[in-house]
PDB file of N, CA and C in Angstrom:
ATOM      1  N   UNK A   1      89.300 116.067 101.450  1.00  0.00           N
ATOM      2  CA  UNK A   1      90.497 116.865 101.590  1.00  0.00           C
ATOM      3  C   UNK A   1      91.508 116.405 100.545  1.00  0.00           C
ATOM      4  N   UNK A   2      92.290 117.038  99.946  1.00  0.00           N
ATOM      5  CA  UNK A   2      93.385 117.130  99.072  1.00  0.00           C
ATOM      6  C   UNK A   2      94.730 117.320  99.754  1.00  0.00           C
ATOM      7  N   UNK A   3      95.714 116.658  99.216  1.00  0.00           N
ATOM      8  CA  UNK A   3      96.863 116.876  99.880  1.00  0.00           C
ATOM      9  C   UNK A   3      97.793 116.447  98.832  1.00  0.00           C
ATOM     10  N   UNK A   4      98.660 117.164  98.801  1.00  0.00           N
ATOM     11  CA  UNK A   4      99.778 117.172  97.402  1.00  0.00           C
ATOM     12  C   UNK A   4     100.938 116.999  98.440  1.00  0.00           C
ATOM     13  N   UNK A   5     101.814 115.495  98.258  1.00  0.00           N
ATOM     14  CA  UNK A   5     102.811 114.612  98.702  1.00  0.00           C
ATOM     15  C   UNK A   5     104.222 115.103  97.916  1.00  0.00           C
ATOM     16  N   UNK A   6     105.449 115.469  98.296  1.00  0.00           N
ATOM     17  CA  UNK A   6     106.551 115.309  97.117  1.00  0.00           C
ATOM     18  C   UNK A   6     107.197 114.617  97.519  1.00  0.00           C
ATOM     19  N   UNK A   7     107.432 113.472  96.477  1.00  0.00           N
ATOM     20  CA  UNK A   7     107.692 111.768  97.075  1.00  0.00           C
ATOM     21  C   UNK A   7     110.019 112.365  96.790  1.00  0.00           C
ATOM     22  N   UNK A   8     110.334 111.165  97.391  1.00  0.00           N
ATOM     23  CA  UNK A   8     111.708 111.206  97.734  1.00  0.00           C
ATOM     24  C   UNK A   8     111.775 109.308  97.530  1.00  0.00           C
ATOM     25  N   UNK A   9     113.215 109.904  96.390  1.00  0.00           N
ATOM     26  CA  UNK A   9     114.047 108.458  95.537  1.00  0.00           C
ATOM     27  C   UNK A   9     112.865 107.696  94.958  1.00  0.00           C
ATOM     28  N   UNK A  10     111.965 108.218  94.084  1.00  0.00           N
ATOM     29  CA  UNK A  10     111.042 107.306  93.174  1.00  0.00           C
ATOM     30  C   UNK A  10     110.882 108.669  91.832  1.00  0.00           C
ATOM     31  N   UNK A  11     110.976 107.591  91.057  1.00  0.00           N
ATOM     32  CA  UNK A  11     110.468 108.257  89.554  1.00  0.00           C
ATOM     33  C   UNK A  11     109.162 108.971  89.965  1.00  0.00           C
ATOM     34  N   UNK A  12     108.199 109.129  90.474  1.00  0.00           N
ATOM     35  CA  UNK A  12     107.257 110.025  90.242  1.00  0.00           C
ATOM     36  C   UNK A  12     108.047 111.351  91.213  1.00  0.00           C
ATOM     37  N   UNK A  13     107.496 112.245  91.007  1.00  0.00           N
ATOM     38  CA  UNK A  13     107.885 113.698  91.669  1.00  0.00           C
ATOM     39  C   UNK A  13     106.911 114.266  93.089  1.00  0.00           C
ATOM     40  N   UNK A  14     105.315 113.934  92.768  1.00  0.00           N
ATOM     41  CA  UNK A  14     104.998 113.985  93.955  1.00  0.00           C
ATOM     42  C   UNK A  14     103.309 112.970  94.006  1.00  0.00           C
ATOM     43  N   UNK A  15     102.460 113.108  94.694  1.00  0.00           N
ATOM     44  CA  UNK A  15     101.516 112.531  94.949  1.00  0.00           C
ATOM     45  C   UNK A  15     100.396 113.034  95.069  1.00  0.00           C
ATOM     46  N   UNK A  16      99.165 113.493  94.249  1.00  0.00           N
ATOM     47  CA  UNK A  16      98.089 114.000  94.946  1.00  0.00           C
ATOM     48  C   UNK A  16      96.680 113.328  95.063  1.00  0.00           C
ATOM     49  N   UNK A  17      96.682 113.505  96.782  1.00  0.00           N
ATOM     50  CA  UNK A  17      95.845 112.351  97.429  1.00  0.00           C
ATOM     51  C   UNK A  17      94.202 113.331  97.876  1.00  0.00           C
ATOM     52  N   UNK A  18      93.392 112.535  97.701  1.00  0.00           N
ATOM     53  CA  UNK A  18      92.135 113.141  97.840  1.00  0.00           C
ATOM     54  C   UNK A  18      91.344 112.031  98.857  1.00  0.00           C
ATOM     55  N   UNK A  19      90.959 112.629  99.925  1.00  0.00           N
ATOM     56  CA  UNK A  19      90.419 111.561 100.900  1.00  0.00           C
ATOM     57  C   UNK A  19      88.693 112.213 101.200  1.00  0.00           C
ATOM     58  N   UNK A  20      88.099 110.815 101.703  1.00  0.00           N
ATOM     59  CA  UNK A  20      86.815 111.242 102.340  1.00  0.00           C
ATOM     60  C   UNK A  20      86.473 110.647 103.734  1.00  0.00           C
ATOM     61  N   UNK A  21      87.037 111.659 104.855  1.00  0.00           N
ATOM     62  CA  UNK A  21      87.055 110.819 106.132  1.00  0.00           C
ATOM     63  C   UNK A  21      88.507 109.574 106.046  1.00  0.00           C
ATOM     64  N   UNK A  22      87.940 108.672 106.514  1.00  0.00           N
ATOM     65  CA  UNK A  22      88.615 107.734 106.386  1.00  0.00           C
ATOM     66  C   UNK A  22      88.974 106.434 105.285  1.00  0.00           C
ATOM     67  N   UNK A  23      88.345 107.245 104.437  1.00  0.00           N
ATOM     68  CA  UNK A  23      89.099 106.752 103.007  1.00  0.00           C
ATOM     69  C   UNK A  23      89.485 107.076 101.910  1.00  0.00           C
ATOM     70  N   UNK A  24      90.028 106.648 101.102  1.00  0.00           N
ATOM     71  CA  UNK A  24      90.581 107.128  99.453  1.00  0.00           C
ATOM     72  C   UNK A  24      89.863 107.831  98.705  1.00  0.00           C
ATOM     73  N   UNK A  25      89.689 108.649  98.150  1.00  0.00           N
ATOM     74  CA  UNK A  25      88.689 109.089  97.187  1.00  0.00           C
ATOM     75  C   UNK A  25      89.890 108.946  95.910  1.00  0.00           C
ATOM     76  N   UNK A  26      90.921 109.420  96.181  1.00  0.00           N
ATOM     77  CA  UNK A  26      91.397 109.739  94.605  1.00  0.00           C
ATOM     78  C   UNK A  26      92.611 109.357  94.814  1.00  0.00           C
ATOM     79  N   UNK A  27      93.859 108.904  94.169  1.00  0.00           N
ATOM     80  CA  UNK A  27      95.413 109.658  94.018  1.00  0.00           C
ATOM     81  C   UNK A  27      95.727 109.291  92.954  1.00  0.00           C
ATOM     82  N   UNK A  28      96.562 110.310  92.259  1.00  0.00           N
ATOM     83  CA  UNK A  28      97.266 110.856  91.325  1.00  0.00           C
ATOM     84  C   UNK A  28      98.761 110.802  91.440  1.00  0.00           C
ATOM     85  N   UNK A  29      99.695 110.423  90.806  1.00  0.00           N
ATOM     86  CA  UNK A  29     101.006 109.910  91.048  1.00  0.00           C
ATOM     87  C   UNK A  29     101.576 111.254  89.477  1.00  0.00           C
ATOM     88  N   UNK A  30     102.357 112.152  89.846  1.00  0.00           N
ATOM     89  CA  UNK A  30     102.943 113.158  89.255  1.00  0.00           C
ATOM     90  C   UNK A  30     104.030 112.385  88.749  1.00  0.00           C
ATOM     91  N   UNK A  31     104.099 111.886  87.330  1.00  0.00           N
ATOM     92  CA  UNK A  31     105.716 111.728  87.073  1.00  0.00           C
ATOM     93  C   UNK A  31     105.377 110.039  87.568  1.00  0.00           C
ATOM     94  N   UNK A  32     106.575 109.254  87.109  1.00  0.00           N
ATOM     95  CA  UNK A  32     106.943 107.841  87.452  1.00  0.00           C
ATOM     96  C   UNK A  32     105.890 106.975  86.445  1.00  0.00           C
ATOM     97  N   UNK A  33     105.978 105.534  86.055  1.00  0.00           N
ATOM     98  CA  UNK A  33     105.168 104.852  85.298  1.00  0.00           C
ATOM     99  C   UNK A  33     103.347 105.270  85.525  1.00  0.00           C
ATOM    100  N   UNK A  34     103.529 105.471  84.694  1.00  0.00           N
ATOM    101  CA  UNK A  34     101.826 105.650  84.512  1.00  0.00           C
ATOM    102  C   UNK A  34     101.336 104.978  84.523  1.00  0.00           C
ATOM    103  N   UNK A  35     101.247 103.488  83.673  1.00  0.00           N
ATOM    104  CA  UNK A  35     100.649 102.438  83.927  1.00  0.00           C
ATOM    105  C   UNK A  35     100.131 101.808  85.298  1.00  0.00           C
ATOM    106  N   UNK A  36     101.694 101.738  85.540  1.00  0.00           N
ATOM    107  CA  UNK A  36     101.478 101.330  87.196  1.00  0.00           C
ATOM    108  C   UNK A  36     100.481 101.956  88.435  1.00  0.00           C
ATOM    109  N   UNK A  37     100.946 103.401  88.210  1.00  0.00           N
ATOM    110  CA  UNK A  37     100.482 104.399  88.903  1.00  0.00           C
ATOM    111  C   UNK A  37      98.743 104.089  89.033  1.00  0.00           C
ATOM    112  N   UNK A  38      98.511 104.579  87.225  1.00  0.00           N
ATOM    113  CA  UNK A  38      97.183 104.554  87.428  1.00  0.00           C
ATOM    114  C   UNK A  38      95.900 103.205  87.725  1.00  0.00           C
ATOM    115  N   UNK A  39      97.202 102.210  87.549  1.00  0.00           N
ATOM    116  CA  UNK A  39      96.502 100.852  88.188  1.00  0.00           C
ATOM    117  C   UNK A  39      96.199 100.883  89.561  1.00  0.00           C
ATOM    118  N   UNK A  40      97.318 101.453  90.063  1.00  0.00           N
ATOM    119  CA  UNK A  40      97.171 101.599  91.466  1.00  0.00           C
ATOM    120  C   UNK A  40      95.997 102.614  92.115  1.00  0.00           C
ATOM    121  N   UNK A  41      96.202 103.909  91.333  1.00  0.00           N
ATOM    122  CA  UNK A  41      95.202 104.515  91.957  1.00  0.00           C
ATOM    123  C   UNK A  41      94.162 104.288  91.766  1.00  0.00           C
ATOM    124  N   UNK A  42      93.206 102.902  90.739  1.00  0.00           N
ATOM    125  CA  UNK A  42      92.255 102.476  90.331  1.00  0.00           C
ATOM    126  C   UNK A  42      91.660 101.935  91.901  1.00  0.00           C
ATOM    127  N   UNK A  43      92.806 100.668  91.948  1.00  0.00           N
ATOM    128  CA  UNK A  43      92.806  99.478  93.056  1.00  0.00           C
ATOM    129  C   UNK A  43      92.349 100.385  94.751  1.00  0.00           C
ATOM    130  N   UNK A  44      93.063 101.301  94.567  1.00  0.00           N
ATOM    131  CA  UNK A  44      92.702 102.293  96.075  1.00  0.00           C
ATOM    132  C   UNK A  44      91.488 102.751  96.244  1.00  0.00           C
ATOM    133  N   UNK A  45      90.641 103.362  95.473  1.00  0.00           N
ATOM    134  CA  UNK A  45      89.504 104.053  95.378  1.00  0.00           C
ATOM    135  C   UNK A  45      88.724 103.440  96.129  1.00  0.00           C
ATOM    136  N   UNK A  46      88.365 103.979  97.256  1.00  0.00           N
ATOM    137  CA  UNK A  46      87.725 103.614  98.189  1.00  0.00           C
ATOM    138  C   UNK A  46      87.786 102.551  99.662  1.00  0.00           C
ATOM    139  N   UNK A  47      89.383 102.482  99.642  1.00  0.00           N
ATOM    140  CA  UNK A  47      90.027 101.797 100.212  1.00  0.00           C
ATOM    141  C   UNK A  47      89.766 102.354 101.832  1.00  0.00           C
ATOM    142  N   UNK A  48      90.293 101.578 102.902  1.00  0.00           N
ATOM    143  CA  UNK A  48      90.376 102.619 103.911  1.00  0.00           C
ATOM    144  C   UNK A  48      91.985 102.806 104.303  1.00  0.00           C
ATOM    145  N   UNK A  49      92.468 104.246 104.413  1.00  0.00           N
ATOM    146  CA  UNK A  49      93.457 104.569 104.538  1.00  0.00           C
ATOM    147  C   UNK A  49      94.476 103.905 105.575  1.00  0.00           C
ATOM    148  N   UNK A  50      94.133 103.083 106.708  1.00  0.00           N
ATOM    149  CA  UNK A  50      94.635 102.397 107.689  1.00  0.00           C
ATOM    150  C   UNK A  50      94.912 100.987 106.680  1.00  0.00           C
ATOM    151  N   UNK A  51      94.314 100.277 105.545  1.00  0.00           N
ATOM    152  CA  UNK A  51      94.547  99.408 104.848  1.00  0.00           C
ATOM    153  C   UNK A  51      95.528  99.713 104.071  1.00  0.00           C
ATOM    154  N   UNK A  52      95.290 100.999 103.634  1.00  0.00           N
ATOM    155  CA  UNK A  52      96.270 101.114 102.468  1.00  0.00           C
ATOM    156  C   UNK A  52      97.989 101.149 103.098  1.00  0.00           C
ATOM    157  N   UNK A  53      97.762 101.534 104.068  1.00  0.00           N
ATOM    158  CA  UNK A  53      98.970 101.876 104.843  1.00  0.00           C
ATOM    159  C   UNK A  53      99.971 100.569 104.990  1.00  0.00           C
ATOM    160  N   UNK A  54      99.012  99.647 105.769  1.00  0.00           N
ATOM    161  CA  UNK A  54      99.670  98.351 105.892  1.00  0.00           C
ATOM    162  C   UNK A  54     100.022  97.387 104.854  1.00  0.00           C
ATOM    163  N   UNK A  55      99.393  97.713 103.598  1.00  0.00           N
ATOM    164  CA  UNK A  55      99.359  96.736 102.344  1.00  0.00           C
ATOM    165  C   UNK A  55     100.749  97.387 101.341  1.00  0.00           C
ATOM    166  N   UNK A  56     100.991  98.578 101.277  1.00  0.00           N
ATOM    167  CA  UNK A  56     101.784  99.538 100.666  1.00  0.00           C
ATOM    168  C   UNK A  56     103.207  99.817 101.677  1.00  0.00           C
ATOM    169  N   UNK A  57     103.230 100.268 102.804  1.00  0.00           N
ATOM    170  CA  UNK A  57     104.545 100.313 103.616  1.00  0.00           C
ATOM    171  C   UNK A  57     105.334  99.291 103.294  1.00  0.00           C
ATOM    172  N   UNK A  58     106.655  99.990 102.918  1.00  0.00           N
ATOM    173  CA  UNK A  58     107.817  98.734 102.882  1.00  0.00           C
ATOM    174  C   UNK A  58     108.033  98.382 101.440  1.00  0.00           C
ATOM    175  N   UNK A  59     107.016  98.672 100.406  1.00  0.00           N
ATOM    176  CA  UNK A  59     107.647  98.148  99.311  1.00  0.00           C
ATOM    177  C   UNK A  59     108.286  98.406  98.765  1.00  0.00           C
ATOM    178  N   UNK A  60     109.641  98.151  97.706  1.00  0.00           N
ATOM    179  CA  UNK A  60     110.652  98.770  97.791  1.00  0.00           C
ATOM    180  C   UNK A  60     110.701  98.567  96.375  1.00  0.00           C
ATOM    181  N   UNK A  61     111.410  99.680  95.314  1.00  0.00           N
ATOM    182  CA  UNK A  61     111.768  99.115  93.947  1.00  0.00           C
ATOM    183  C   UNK A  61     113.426  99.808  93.465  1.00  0.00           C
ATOM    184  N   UNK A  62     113.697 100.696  94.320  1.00  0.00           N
ATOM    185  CA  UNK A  62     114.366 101.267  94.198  1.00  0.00           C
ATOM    186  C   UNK A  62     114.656 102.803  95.330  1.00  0.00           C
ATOM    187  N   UNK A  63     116.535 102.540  95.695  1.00  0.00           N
ATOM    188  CA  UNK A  63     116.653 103.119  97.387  1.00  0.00           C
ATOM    189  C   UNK A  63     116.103 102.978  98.316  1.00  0.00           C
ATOM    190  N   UNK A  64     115.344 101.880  98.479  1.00  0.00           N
ATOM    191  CA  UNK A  64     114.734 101.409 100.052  1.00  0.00           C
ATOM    192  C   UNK A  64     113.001 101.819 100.022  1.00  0.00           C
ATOM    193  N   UNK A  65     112.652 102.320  99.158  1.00  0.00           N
ATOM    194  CA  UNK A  65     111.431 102.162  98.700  1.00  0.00           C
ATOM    195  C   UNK A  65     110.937 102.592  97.310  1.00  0.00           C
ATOM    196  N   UNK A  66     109.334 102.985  97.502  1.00  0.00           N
ATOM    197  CA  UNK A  66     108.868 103.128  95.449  1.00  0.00           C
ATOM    198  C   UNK A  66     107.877 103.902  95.979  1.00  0.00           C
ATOM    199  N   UNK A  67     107.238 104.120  94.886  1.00  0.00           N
ATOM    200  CA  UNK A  67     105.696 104.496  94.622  1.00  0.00           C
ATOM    201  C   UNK A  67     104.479 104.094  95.657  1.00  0.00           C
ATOM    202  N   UNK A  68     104.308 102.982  96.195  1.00  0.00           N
ATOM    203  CA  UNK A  68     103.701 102.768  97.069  1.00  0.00           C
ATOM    204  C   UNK A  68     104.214 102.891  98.329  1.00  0.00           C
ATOM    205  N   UNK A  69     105.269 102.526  98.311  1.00  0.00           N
ATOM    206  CA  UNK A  69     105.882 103.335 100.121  1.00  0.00           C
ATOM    207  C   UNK A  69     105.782 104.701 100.402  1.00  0.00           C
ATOM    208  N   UNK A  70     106.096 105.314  99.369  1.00  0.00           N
ATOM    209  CA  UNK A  70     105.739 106.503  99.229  1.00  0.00           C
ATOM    210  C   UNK A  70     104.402 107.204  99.684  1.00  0.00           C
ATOM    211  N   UNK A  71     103.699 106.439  98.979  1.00  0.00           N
ATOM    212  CA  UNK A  71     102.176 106.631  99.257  1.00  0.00           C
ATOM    213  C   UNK A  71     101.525 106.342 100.960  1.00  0.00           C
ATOM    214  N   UNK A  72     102.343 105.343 101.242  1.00  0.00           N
ATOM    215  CA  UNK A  72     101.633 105.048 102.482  1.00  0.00           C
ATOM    216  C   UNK A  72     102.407 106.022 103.767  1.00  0.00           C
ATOM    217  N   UNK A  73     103.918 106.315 103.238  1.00  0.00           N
ATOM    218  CA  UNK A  73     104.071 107.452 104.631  1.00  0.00           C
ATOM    219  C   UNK A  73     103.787 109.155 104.163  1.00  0.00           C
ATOM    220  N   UNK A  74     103.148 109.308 103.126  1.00  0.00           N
ATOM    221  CA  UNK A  74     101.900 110.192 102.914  1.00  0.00           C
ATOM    222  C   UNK A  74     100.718 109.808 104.050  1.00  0.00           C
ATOM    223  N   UNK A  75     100.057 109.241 103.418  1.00  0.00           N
ATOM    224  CA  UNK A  75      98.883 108.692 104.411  1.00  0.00           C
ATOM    225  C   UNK A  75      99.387 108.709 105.815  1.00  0.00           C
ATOM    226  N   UNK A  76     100.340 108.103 106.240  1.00  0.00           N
ATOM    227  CA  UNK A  76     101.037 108.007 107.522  1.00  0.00           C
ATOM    228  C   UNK A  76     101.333 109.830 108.127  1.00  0.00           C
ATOM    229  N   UNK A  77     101.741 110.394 107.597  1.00  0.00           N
ATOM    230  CA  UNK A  77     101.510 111.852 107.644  1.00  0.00           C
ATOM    231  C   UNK A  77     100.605 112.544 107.902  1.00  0.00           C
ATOM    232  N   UNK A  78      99.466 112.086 107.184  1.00  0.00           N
ATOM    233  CA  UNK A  78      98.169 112.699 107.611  1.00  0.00           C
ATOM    234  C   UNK A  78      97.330 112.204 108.514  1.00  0.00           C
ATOM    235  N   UNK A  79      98.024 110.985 109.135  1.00  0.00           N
ATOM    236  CA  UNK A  79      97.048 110.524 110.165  1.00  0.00           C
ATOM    237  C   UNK A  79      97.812 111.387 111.466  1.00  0.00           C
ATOM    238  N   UNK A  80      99.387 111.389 111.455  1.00  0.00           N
ATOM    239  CA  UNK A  80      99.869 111.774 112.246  1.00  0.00           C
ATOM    240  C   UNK A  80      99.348 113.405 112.548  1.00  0.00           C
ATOM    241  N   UNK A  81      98.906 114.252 111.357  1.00  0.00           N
ATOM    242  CA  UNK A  81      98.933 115.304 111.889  1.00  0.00           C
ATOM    243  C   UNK A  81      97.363 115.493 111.585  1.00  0.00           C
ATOM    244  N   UNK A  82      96.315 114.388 112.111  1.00  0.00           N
ATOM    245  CA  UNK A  82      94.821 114.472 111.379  1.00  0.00           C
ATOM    246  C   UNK A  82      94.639 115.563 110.411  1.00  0.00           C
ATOM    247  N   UNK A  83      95.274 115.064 108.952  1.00  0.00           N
ATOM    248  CA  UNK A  83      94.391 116.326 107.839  1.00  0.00           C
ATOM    249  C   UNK A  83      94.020 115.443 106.906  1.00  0.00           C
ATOM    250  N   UNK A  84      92.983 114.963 108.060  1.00  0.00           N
ATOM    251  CA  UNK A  84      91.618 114.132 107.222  1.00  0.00           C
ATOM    252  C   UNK A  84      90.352 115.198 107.952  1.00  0.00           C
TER     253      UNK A  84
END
């Protein structure tokens, strides 16, 4: 499943997350450091989404979170409304 995120107070613009069941297949960070981004979405690939959640929530780089907080109340979203 695919799911396109539009992140709030981070340099990227939005998020698109690709899952299989209960884990990562893909994400794509629209906008914000690339470097970073695509390190990150390297490190995830194949992660399980309940990990990613707890390792990523809370981190903050700017307004009370970043790029990876971002990411994880995405994920947090889709568990809440199962669109896995």
């Amino acid at each position: 499943m695919i799911t396109t995120y539009t992140t709030q107070g981070t340099c990227a613009r939005s998020i698109n997350i690709e899952t299989d069941g209960d884990k990562i297949k893909e994400v794509n960070f629209i906008g914000g450091c690339s470097g970073n981004a695509s390190g990150l979405s390297v490190l995830l690939k194949g992660m399980l989404i309940e990990d990613v959640i707890s390792r990523l929530k809370g981190i903050s780089c700017r307004e009370n979170t970043s790029c990876p907080d971002q990411l994880a109340k995405a994920l947090e979203g889709m568990l809440i409304n199962n669109a896995f």
